[in-house]
PDB file of N, CA and C in Angstrom:
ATOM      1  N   UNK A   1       6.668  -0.279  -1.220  1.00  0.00           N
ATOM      2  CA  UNK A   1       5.766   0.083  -0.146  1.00  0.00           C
ATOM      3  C   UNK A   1       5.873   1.570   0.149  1.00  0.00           C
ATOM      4  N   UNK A   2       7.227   2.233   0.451  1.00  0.00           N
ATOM      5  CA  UNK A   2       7.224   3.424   0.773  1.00  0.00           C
ATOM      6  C   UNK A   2       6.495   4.501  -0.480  1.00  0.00           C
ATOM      7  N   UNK A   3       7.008   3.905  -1.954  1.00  0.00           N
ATOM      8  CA  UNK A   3       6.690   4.583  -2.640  1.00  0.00           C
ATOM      9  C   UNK A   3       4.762   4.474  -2.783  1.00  0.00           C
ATOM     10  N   UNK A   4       4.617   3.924  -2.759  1.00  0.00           N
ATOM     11  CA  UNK A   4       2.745   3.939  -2.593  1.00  0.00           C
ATOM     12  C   UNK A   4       2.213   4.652  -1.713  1.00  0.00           C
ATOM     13  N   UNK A   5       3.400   4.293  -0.434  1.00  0.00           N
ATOM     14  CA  UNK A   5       2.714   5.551   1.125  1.00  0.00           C
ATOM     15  C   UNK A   5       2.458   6.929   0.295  1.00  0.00           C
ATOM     16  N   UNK A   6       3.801   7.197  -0.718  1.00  0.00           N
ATOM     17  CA  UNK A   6       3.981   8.698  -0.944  1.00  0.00           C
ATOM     18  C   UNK A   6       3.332   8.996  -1.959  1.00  0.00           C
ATOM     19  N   UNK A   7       2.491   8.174  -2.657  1.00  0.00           N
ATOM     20  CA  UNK A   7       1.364   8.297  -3.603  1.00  0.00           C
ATOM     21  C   UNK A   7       0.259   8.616  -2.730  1.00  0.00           C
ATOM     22  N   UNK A   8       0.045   7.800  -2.231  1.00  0.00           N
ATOM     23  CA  UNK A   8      -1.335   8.090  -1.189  1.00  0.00           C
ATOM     24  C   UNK A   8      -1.488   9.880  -0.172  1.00  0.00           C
ATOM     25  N   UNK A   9       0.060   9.491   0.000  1.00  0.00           N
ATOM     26  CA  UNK A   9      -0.078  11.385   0.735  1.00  0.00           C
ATOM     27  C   UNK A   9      -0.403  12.642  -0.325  1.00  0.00           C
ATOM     28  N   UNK A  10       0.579  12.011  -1.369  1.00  0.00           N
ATOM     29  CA  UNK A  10       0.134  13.321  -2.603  1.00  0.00           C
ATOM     30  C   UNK A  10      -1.045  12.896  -3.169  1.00  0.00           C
ATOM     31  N   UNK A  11      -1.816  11.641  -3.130  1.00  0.00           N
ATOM     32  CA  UNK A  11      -2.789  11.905  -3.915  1.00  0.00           C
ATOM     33  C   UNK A  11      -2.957  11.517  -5.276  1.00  0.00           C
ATOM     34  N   UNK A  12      -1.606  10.156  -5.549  1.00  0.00           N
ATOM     35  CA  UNK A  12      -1.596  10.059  -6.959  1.00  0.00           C
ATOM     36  C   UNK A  12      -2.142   8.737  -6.999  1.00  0.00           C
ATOM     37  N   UNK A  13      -3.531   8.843  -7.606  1.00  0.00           N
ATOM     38  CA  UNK A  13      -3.915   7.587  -7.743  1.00  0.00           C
ATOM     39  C   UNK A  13      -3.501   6.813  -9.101  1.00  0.00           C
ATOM     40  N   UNK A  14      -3.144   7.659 -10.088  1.00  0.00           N
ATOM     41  CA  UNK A  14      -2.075   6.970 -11.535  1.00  0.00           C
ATOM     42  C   UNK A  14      -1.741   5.909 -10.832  1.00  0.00           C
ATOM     43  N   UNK A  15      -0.279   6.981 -10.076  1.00  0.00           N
ATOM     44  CA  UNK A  15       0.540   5.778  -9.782  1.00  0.00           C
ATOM     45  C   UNK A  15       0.433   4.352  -8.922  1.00  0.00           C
ATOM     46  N   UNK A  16      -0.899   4.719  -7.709  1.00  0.00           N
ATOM     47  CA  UNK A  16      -1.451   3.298  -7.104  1.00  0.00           C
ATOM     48  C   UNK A  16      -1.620   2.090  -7.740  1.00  0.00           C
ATOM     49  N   UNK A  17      -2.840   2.760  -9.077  1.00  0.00           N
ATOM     50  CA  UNK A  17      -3.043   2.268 -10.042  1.00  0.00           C
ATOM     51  C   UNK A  17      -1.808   1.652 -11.146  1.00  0.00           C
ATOM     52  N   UNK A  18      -1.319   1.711 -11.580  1.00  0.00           N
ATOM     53  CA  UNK A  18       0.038   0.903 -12.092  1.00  0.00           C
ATOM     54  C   UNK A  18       0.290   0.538 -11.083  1.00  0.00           C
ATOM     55  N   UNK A  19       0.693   0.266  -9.606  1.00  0.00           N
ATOM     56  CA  UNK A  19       1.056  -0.539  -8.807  1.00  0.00           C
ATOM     57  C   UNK A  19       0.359  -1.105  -8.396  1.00  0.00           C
ATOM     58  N   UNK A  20      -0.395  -1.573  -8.649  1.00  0.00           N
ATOM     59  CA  UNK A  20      -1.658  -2.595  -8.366  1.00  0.00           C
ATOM     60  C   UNK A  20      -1.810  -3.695  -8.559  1.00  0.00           C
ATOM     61  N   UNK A  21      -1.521  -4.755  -8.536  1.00  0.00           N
ATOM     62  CA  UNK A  21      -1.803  -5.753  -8.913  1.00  0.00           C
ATOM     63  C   UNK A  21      -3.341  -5.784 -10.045  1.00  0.00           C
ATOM     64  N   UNK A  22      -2.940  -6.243 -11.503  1.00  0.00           N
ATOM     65  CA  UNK A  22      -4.804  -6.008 -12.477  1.00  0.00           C
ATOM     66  C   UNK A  22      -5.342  -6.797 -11.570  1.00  0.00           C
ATOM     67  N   UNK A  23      -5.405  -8.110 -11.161  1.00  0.00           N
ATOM     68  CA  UNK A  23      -6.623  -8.879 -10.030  1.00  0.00           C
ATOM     69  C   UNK A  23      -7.034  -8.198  -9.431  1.00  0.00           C
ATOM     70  N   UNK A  24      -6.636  -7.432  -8.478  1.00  0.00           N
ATOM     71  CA  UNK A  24      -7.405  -7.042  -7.603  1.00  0.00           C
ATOM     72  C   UNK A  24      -7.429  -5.161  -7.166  1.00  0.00           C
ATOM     73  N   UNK A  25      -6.989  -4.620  -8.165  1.00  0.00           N
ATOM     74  CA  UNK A  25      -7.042  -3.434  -8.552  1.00  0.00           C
ATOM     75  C   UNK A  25      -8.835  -2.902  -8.733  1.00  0.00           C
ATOM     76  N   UNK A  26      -8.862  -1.816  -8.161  1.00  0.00           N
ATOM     77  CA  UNK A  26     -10.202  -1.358  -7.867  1.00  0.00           C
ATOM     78  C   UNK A  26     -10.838  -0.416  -9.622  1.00  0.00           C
ATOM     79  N   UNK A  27     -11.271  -0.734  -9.780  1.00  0.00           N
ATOM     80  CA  UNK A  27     -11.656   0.276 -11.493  1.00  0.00           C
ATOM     81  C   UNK A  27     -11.237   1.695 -11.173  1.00  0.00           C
ATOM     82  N   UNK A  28     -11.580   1.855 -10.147  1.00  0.00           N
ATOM     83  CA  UNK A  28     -11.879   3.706  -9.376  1.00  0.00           C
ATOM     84  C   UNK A  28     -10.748   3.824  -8.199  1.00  0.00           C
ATOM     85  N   UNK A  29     -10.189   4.960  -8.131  1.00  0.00           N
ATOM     86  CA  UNK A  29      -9.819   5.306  -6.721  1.00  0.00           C
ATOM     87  C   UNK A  29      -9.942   6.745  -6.440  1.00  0.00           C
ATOM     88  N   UNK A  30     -10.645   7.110  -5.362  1.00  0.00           N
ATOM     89  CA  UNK A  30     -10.655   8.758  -5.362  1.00  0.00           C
ATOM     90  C   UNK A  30     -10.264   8.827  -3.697  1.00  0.00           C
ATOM     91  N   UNK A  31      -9.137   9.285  -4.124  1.00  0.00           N
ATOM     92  CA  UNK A  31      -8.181   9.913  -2.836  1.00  0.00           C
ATOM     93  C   UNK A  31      -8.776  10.854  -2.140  1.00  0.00           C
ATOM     94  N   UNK A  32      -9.735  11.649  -2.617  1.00  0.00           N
ATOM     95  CA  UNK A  32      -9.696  13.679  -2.089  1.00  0.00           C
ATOM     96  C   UNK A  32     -10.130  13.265  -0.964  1.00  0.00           C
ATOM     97  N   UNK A  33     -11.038  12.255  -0.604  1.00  0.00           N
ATOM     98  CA  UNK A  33     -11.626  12.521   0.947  1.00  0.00           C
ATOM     99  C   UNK A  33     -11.290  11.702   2.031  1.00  0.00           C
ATOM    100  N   UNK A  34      -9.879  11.066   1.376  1.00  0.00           N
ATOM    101  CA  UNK A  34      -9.442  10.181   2.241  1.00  0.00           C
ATOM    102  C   UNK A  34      -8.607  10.690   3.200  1.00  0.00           C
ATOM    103  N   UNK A  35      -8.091   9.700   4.329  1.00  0.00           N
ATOM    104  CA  UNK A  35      -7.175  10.426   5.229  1.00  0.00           C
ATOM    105  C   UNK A  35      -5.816  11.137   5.379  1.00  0.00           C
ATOM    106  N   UNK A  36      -5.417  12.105   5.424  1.00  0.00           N
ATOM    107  CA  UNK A  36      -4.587  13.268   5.610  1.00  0.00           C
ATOM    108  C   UNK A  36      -3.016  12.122   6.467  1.00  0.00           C
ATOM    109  N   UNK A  37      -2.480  11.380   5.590  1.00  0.00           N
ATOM    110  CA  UNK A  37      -1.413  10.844   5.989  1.00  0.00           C
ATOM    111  C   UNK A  37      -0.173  11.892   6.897  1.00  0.00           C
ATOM    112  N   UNK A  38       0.786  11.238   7.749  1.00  0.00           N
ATOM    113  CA  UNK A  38       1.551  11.697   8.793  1.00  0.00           C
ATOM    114  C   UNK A  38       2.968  11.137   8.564  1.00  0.00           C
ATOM    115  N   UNK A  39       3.139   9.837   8.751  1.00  0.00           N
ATOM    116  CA  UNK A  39       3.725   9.010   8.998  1.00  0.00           C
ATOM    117  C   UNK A  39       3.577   7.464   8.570  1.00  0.00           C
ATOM    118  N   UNK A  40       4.569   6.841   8.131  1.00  0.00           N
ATOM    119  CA  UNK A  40       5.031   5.074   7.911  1.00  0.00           C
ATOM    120  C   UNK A  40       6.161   4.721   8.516  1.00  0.00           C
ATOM    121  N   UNK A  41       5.360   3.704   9.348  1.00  0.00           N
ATOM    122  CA  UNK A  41       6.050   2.578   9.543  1.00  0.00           C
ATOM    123  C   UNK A  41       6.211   1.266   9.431  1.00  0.00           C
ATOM    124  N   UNK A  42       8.045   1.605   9.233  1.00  0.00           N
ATOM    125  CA  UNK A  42       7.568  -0.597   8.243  1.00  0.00           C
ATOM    126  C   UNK A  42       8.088  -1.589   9.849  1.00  0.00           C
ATOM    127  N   UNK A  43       7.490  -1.789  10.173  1.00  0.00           N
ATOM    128  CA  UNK A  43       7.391  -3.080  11.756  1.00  0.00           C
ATOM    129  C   UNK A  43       8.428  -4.390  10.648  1.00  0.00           C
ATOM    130  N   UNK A  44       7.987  -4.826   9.642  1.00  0.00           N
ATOM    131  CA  UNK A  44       8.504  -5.869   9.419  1.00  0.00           C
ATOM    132  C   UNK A  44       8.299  -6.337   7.908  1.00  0.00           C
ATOM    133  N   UNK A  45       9.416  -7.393   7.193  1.00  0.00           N
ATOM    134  CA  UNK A  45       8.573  -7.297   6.095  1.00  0.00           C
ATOM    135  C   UNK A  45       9.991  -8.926   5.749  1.00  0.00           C
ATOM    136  N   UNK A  46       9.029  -9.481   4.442  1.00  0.00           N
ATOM    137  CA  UNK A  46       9.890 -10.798   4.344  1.00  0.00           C
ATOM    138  C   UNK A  46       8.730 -11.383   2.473  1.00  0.00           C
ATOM    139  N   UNK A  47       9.921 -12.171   2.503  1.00  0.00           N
ATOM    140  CA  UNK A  47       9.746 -12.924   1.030  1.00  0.00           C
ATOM    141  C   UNK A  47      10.762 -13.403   0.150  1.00  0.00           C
ATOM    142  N   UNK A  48      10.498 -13.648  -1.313  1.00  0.00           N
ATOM    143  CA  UNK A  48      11.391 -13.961  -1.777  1.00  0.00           C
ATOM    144  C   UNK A  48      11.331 -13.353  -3.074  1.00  0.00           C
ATOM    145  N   UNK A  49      11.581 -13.289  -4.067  1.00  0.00           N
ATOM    146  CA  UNK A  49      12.412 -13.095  -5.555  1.00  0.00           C
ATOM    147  C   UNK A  49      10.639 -12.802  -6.293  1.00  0.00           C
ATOM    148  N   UNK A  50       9.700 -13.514  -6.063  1.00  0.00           N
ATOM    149  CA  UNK A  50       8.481 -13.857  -6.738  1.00  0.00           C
ATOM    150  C   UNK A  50       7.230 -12.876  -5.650  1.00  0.00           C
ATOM    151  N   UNK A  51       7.219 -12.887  -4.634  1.00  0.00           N
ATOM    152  CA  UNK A  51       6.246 -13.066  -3.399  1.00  0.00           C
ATOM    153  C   UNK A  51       7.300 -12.340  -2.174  1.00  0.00           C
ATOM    154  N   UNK A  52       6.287 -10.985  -2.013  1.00  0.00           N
ATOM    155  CA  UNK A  52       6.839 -10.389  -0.839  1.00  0.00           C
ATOM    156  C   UNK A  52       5.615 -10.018   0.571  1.00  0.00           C
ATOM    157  N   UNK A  53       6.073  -9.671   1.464  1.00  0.00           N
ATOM    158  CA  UNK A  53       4.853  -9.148   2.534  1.00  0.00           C
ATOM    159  C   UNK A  53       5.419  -8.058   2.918  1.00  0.00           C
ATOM    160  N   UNK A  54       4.797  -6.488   3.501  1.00  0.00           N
ATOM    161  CA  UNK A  54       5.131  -6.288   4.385  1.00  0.00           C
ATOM    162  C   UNK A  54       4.216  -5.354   5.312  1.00  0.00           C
ATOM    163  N   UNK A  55       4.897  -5.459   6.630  1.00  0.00           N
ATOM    164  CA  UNK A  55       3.359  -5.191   7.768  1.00  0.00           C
ATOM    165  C   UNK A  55       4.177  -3.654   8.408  1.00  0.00           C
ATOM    166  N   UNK A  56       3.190  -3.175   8.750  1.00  0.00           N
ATOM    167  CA  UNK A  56       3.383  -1.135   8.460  1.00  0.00           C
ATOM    168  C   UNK A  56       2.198  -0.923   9.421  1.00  0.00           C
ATOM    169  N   UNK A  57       2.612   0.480   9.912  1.00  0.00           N
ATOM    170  CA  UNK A  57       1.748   1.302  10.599  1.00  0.00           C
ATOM    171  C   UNK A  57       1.393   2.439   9.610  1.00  0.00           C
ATOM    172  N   UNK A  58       0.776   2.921   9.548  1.00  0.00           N
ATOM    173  CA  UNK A  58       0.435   4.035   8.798  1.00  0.00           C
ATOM    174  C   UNK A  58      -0.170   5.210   9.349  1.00  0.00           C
ATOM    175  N   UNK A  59       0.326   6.688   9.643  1.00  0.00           N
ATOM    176  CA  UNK A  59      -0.929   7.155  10.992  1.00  0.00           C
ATOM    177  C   UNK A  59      -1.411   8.164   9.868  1.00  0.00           C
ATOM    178  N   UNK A  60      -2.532   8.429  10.738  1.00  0.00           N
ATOM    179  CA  UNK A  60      -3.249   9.937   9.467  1.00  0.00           C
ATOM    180  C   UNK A  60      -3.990  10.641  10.907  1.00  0.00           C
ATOM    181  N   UNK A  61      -4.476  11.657  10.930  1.00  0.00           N
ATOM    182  CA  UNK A  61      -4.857  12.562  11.646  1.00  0.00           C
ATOM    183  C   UNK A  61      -5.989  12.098  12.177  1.00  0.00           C
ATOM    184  N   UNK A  62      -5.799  11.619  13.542  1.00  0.00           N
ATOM    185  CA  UNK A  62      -6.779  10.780  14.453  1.00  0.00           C
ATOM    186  C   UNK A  62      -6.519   9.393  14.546  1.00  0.00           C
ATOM    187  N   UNK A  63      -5.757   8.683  13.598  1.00  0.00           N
ATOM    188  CA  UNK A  63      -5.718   7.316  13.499  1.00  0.00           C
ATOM    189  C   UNK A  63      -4.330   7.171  12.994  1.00  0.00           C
ATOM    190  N   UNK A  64      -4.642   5.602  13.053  1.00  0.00           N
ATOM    191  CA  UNK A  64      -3.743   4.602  12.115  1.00  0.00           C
ATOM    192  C   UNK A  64      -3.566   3.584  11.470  1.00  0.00           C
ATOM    193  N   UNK A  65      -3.293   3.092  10.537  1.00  0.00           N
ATOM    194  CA  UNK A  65      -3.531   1.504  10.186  1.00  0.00           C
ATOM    195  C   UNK A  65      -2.149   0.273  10.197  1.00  0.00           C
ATOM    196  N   UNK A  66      -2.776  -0.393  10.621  1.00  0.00           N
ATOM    197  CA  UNK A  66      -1.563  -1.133  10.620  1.00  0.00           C
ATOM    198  C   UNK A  66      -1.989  -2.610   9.904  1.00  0.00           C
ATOM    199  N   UNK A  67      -1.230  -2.692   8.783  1.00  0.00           N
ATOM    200  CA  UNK A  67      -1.690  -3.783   7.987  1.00  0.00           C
ATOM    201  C   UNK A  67      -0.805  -4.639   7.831  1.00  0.00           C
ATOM    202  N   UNK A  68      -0.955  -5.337   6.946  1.00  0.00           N
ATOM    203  CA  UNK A  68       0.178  -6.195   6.453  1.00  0.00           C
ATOM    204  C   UNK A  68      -0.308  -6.963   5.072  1.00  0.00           C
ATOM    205  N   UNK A  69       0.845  -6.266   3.906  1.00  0.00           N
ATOM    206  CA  UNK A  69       0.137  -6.052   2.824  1.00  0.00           C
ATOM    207  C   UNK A  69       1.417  -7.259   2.161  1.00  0.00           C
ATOM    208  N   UNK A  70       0.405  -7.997   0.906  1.00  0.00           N
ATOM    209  CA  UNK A  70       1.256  -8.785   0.312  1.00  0.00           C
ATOM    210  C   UNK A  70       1.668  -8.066  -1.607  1.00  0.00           C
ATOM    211  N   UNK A  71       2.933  -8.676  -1.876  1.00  0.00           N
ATOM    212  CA  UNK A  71       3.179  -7.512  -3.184  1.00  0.00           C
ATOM    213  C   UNK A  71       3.537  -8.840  -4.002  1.00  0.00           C
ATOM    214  N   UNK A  72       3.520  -8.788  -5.212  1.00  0.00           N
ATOM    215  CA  UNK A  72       4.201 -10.018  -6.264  1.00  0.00           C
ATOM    216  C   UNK A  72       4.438  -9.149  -7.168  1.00  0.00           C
ATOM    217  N   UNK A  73       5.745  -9.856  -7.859  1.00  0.00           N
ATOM    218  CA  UNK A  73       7.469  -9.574  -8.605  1.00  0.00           C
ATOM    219  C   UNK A  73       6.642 -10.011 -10.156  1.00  0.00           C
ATOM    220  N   UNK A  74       5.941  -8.740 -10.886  1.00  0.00           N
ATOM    221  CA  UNK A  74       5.517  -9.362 -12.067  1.00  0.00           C
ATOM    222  C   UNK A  74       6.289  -8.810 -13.275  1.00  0.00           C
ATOM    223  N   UNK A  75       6.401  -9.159 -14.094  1.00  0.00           N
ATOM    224  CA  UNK A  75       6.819  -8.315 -15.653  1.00  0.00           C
ATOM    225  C   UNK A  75       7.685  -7.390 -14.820  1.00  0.00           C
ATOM    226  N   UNK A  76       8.628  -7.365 -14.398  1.00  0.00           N
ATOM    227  CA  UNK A  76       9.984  -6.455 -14.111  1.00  0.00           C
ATOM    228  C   UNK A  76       9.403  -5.240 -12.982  1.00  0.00           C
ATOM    229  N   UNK A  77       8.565  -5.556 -11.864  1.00  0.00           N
ATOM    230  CA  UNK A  77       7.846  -4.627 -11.200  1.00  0.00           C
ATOM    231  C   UNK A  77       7.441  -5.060 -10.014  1.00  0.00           C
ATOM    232  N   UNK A  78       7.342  -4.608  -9.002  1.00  0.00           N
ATOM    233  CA  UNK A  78       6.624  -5.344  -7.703  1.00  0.00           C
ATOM    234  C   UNK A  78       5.009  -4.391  -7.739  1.00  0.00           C
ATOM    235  N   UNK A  79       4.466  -5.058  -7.577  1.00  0.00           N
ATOM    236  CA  UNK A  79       2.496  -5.110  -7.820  1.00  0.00           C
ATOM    237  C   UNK A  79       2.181  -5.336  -6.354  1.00  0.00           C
ATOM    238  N   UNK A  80       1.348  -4.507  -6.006  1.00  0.00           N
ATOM    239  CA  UNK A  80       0.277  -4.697  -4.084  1.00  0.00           C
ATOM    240  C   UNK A  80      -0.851  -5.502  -4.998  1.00  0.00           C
ATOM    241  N   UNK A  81      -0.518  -6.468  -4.070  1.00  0.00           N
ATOM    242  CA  UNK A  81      -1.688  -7.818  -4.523  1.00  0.00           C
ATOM    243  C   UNK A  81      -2.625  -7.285  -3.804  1.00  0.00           C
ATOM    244  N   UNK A  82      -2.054  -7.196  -1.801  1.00  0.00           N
ATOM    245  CA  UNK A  82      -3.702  -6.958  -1.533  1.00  0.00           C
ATOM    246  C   UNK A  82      -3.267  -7.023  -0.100  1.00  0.00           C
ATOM    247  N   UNK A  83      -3.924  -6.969   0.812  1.00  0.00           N
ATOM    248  CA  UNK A  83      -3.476  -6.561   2.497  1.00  0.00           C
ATOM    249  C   UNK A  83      -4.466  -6.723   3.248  1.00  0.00           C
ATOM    250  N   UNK A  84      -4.553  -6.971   4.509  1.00  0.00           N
ATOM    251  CA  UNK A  84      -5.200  -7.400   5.602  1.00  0.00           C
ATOM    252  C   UNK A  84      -4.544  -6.474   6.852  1.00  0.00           C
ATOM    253  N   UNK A  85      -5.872  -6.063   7.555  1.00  0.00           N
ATOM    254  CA  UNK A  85      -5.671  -4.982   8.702  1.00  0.00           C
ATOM    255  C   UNK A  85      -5.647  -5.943   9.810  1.00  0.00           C
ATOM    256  N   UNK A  86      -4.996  -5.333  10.837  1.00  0.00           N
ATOM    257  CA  UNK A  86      -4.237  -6.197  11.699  1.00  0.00           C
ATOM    258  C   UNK A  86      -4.819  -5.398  12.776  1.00  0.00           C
ATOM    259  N   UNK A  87      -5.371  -4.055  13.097  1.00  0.00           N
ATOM    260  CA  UNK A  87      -5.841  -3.250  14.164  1.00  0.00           C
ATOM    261  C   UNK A  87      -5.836  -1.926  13.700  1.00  0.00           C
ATOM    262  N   UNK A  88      -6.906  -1.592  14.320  1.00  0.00           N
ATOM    263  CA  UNK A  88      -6.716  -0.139  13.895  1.00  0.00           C
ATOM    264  C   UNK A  88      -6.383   1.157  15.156  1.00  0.00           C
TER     265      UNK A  88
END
């Protein structure tokens, strides 16, 4: 999780991309006009060996997101399956 926050601040969509889960991985990602990250926070997080969650604040300049994102343990790697916003 942290390491994706710090993709997203620099801007590396490579690396999103390999952390992606292939299902539900987007063909495209273009960072440049997205929001100007600040800060993460992890509120909470739980799972097991196969199947993880975890729920985060995220702030960027004017805002924040707070989601709660699920990850699965594939081929020697944890993969962001996919996440649900909880408030913004």
């Amino acid at each position: 999780m942290r390491s994706r926050y710090t993709a997203y601040v620099l801007q590396n969509s490579a690396y999103l991309k390999r952390t992606w889960h292939p299902r539900t991985c987007p063909r495209s990602l273009d960072l440049a006009d997205g929001p100007r990250w600040s800060k993460l926070e992890i509120l909470d997080h739980g799972g097991n060996r196969r199947k993880a969650w975890v729920e985060f604040i995220a702030h960027y300049n004017g805002g924040q997101l707070h989601e709660k994102s699920r990850f699965a343990y594939e081929q020697g790697a944890w993969v962001y399956v996919d996440g649900t916003i909880l408030d913004s």
